[in-house]
C-alpha atoms as a PDB file:
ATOM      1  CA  UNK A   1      63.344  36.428 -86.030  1.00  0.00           C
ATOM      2  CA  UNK A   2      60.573  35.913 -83.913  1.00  0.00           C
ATOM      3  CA  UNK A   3      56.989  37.551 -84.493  1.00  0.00           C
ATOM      4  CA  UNK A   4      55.711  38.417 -80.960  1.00  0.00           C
ATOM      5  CA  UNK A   5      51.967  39.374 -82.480  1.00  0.00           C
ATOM      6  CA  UNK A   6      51.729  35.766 -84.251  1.00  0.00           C
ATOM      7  CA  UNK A   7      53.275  33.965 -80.768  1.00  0.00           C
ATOM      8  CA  UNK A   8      50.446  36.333 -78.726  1.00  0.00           C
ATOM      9  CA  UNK A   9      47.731  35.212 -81.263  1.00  0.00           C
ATOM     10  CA  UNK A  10      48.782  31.845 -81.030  1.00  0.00           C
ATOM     11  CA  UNK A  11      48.791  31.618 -77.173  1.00  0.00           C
ATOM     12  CA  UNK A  12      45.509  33.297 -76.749  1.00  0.00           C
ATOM     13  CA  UNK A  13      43.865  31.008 -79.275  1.00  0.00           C
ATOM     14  CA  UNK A  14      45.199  28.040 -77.198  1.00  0.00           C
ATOM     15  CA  UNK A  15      44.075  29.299 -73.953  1.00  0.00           C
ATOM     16  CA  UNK A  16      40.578  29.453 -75.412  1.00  0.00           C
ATOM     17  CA  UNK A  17      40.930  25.994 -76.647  1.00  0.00           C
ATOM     18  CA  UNK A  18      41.572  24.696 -73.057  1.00  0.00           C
ATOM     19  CA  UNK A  19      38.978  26.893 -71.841  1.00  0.00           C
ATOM     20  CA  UNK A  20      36.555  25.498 -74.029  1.00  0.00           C
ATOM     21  CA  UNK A  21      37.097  22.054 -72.631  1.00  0.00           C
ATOM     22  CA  UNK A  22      35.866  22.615 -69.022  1.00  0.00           C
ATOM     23  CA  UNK A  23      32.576  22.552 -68.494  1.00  0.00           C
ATOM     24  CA  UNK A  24      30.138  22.683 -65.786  1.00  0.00           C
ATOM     25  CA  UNK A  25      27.523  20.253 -65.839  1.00  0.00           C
ATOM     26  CA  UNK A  26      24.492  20.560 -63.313  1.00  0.00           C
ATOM     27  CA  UNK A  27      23.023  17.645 -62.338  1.00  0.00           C
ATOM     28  CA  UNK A  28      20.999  15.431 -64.250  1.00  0.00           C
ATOM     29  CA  UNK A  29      17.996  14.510 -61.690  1.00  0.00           C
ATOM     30  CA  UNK A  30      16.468  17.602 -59.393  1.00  0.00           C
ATOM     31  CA  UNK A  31      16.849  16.666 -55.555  1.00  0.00           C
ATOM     32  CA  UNK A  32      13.628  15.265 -54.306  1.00  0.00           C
ATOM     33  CA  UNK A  33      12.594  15.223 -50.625  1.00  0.00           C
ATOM     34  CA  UNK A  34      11.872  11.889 -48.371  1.00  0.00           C
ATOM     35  CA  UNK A  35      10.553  12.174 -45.258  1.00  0.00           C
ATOM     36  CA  UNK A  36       9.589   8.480 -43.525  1.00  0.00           C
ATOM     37  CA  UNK A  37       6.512   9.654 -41.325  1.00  0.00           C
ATOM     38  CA  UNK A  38       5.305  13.385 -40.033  1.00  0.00           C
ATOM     39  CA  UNK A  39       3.489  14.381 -36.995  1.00  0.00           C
ATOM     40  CA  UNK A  40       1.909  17.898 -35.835  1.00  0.00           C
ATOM     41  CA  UNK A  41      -0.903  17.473 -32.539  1.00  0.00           C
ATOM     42  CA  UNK A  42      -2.685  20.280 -31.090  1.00  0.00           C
ATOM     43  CA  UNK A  43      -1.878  23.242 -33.025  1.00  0.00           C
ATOM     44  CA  UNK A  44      -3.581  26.637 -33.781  1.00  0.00           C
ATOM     45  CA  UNK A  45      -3.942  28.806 -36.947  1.00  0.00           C
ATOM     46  CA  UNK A  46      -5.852  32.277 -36.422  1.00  0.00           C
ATOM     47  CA  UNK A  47      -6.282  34.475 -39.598  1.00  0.00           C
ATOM     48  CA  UNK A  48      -8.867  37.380 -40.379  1.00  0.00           C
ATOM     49  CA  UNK A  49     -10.127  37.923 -44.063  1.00  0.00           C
ATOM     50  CA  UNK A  50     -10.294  41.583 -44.316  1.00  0.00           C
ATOM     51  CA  UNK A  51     -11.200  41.688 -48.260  1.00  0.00           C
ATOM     52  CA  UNK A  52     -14.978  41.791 -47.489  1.00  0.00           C
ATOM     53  CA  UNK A  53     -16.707  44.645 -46.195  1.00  0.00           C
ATOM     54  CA  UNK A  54     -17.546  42.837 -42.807  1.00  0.00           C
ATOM     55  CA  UNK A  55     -14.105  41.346 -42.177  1.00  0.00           C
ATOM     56  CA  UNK A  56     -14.378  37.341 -41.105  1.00  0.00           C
ATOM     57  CA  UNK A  57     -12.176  35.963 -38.650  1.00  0.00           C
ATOM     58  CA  UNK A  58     -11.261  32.243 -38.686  1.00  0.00           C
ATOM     59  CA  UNK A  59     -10.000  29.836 -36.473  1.00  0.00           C
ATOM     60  CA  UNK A  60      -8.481  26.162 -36.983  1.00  0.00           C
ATOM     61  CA  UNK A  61      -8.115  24.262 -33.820  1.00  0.00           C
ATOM     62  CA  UNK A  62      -5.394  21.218 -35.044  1.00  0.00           C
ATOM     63  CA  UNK A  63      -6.100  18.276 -33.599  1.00  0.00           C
ATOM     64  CA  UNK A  64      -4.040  15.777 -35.302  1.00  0.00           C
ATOM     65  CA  UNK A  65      -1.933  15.645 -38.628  1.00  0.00           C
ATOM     66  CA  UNK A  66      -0.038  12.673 -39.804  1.00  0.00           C
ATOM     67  CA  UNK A  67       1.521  12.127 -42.866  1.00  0.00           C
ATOM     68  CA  UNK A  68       4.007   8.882 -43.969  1.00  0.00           C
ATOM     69  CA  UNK A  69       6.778   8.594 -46.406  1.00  0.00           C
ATOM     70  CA  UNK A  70       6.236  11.974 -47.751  1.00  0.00           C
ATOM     71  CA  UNK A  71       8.028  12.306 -50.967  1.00  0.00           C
ATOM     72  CA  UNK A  72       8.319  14.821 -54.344  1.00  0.00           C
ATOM     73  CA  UNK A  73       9.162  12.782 -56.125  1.00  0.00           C
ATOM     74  CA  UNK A  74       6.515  12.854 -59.226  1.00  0.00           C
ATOM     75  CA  UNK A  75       3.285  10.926 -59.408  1.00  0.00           C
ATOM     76  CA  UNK A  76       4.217   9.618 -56.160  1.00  0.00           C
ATOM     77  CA  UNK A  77       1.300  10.087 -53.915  1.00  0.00           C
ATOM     78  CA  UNK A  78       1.371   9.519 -49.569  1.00  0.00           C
ATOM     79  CA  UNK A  79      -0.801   9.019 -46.926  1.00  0.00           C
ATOM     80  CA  UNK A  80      -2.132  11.511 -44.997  1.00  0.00           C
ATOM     81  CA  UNK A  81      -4.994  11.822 -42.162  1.00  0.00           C
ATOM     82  CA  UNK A  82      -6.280  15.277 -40.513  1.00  0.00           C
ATOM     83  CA  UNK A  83      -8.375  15.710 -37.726  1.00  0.00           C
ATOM     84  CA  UNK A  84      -9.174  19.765 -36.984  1.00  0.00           C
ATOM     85  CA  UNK A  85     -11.866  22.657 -35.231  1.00  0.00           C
ATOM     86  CA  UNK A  86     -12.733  24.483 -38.089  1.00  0.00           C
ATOM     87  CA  UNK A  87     -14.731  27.580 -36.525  1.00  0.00           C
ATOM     88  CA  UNK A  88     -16.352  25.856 -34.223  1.00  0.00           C
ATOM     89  CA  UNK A  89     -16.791  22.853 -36.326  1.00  0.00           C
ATOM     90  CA  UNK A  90     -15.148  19.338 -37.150  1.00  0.00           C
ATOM     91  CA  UNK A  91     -13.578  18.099 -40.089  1.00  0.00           C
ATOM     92  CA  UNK A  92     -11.701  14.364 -40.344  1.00  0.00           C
ATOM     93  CA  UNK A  93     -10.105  13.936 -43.633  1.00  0.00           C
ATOM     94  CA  UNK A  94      -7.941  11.031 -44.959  1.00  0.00           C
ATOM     95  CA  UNK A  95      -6.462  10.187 -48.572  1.00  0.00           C
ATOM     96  CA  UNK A  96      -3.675  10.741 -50.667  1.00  0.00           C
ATOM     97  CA  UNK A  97      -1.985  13.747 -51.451  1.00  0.00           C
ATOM     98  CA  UNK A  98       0.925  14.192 -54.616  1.00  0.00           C
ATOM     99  CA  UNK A  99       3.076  17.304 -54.430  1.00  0.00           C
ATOM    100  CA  UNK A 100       4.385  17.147 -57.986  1.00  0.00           C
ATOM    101  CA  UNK A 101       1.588  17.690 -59.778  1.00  0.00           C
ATOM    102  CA  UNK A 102      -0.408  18.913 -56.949  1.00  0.00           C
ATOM    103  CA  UNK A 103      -3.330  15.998 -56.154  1.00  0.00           C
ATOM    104  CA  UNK A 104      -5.614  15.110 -53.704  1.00  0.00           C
ATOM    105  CA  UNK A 105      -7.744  12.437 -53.294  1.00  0.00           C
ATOM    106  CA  UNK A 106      -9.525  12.131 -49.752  1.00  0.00           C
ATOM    107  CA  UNK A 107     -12.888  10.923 -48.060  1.00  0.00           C
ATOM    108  CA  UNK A 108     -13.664  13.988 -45.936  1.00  0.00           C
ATOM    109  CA  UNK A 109     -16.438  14.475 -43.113  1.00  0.00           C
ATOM    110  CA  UNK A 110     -17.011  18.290 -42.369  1.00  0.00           C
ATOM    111  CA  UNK A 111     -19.595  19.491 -40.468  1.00  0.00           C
ATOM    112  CA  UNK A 112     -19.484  23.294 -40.168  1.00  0.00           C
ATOM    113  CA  UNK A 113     -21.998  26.237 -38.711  1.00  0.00           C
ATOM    114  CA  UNK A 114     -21.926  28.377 -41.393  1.00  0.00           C
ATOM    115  CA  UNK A 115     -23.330  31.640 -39.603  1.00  0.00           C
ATOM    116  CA  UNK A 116     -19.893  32.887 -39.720  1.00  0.00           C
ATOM    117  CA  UNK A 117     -19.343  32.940 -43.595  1.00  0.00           C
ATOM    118  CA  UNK A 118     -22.347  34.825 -43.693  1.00  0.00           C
ATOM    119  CA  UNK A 119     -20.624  38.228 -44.979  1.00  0.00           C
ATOM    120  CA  UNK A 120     -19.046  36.053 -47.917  1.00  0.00           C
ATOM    121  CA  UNK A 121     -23.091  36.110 -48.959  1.00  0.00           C
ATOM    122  CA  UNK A 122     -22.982  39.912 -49.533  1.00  0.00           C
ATOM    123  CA  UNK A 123     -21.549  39.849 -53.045  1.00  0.00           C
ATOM    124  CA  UNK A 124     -23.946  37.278 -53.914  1.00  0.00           C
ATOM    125  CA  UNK A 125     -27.105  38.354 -52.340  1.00  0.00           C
ATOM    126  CA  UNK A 126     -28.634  40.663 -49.844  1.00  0.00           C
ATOM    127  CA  UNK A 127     -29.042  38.030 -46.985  1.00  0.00           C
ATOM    128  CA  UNK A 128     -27.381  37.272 -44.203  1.00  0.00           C
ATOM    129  CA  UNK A 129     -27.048  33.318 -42.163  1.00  0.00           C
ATOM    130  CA  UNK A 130     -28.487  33.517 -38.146  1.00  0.00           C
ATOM    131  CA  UNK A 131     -27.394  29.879 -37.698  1.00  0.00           C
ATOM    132  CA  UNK A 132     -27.012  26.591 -39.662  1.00  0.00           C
ATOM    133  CA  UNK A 133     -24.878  23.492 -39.835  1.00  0.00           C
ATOM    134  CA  UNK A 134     -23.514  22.214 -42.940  1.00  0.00           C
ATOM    135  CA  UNK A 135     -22.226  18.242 -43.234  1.00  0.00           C
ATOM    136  CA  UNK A 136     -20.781  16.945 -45.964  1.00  0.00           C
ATOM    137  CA  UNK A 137     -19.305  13.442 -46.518  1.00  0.00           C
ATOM    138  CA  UNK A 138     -17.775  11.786 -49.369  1.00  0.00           C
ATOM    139  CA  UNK A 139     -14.721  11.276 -51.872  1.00  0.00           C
ATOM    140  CA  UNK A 140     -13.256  14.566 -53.463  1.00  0.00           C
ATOM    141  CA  UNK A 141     -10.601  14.895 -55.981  1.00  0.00           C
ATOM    142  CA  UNK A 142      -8.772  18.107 -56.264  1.00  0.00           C
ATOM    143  CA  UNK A 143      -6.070  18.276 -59.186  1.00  0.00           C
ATOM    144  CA  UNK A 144      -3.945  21.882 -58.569  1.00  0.00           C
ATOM    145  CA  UNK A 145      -1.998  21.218 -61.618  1.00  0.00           C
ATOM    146  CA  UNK A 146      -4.086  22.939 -63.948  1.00  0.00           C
ATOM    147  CA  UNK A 147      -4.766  26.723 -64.313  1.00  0.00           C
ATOM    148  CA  UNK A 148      -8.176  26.265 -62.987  1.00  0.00           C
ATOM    149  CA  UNK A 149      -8.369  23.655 -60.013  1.00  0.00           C
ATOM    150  CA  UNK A 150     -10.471  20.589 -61.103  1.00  0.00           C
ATOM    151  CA  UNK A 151     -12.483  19.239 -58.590  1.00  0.00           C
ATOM    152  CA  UNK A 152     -14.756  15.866 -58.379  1.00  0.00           C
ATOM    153  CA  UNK A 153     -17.107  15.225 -55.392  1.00  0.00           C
ATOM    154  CA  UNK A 154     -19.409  12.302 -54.620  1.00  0.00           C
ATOM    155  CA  UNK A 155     -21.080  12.001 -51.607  1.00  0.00           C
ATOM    156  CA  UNK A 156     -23.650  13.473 -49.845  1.00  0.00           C
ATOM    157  CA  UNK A 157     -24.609  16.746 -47.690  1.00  0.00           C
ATOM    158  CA  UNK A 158     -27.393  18.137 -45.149  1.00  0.00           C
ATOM    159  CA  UNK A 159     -28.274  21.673 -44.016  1.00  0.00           C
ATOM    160  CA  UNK A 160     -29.430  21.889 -40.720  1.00  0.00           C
ATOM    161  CA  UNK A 161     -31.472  24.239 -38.595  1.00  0.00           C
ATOM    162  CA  UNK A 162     -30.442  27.220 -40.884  1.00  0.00           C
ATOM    163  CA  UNK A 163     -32.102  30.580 -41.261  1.00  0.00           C
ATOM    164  CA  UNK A 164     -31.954  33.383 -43.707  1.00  0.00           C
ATOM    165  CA  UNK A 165     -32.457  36.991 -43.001  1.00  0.00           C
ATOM    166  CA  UNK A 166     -33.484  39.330 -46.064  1.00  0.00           C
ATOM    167  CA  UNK A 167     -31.061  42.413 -45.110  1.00  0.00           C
ATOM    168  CA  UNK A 168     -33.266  44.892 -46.710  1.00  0.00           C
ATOM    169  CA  UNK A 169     -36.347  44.677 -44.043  1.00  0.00           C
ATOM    170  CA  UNK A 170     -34.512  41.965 -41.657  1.00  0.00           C
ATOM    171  CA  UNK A 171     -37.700  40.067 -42.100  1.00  0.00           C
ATOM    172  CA  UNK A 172     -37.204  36.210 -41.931  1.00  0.00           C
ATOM    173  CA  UNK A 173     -36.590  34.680 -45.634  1.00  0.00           C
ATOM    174  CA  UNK A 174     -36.013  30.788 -45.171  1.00  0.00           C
ATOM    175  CA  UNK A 175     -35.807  28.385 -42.584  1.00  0.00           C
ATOM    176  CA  UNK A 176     -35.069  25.201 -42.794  1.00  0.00           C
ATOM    177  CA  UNK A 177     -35.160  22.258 -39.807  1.00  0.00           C
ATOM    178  CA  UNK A 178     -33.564  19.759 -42.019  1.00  0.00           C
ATOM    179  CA  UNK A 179     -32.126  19.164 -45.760  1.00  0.00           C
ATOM    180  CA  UNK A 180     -30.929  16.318 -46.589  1.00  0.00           C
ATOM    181  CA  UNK A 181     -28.980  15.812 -50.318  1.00  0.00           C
ATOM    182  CA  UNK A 182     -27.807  11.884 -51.311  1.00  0.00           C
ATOM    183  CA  UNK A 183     -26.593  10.608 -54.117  1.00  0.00           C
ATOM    184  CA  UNK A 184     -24.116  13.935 -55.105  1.00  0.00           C
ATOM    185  CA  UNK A 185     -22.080  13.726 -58.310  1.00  0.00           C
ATOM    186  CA  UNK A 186     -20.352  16.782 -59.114  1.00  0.00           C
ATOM    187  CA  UNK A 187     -17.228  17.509 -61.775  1.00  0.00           C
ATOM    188  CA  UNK A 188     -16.048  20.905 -62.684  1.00  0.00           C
ATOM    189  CA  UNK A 189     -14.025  18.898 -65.462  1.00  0.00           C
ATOM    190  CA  UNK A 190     -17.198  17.947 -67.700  1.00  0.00           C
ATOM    191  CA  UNK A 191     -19.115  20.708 -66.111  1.00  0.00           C
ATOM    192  CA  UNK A 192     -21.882  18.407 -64.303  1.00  0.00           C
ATOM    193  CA  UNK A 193     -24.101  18.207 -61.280  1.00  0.00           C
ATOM    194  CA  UNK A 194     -26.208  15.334 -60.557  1.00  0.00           C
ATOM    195  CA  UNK A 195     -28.414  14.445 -57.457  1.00  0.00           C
ATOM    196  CA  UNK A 196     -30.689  11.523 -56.877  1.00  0.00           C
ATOM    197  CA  UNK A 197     -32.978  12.237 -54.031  1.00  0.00           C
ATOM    198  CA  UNK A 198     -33.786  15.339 -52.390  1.00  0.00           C
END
């Protein structure tokens, strides 16, 4: 006499036994990208900022981008070297960049007229920016990695030929033929500015 619910039982509680034995694994490293050198010449980015009450429109004329053995692989930084038209200005920045966790570590050389950030003033102060050329030249860190970007500059900047308008009676506020900043140490890490000579 056989006992059909006991045989059922028994035959479902094998199947799960063999079921139990297969298993998927994933795999045990992530995939990582390698690329051996990269190259972009003569490209254009055009973007307005439209989050201001005077809406600023920007424009990055790329000269030259090159990047070698570009990797994510972690703490493993790679070259890179930029040369750009940033609003009618030029910037040439080299250094390292990591893409897992997000580094940089360049020497930059900007110099920038800064009339046309001049509406990014308005939730400061009532003033607007007629003209004016900012350099700036140094070694900057930026670390991404945090919730709050950490950033470490030393180096140097100037202000050039720049007026200020008081927007309240458009009368003239400051103008300046030539400032001139050495000697910059600045860390948003240990919350420190220091200059040397004015």
């Amino acid at each position: 006499q056989t006992n059909l619910g006991s045989l059922l039982h028994k035959t479902q509680s094998n199947q799960s036994k063999t079921s139990n034995k297969i298993e998927v694994k994933s795999a045990s490293q992530p995939w990582h990208l390698q690329l051996e050198s990269f190259t972009l010449s003569d490209a254009r980015l055009s973007f307005t900022d439209a989050s201001l009450s005077e809406a600023v429109n920007h424009q990055i004329n790329l000269s030259s981008l090159l990047a070698n053995n570009i990797t994510t692989v972690s703490n493993k930084p790679f070259d890179y070297q930029l040369s750009a038209q940033i609003n009618g200005g030029l910037a040439d920045i080299k250094g390292q960049l990591s893409l897992s966790p997000m580094t940089i570590t360049s020497d930059i050389d900007l110099s920038l007229p800064i009339a046309v950030y001049s509406p990014y003033l308005d939730s400061v102060a009532k003033v607007s920016v007629n003209k004016g050329v900012l350099s700036l030249a140094g070694g900057l860190k930026l670390d991404l990695a945090h919730q709050e970007p950490r950033i470490v500059f030393a180096g140097k900047a100037a202000l050039k030929e720049m007026v200020l308008i008081d927007k309240r009676n458009q009368q003239e506020l400051l103008n300046w033929e030539n400032v001139a900043v050495h000697d910059i140490n600045f860390s948003s890490i240990e919350q420190m500015l220091g200059i040397s000579k004015v």
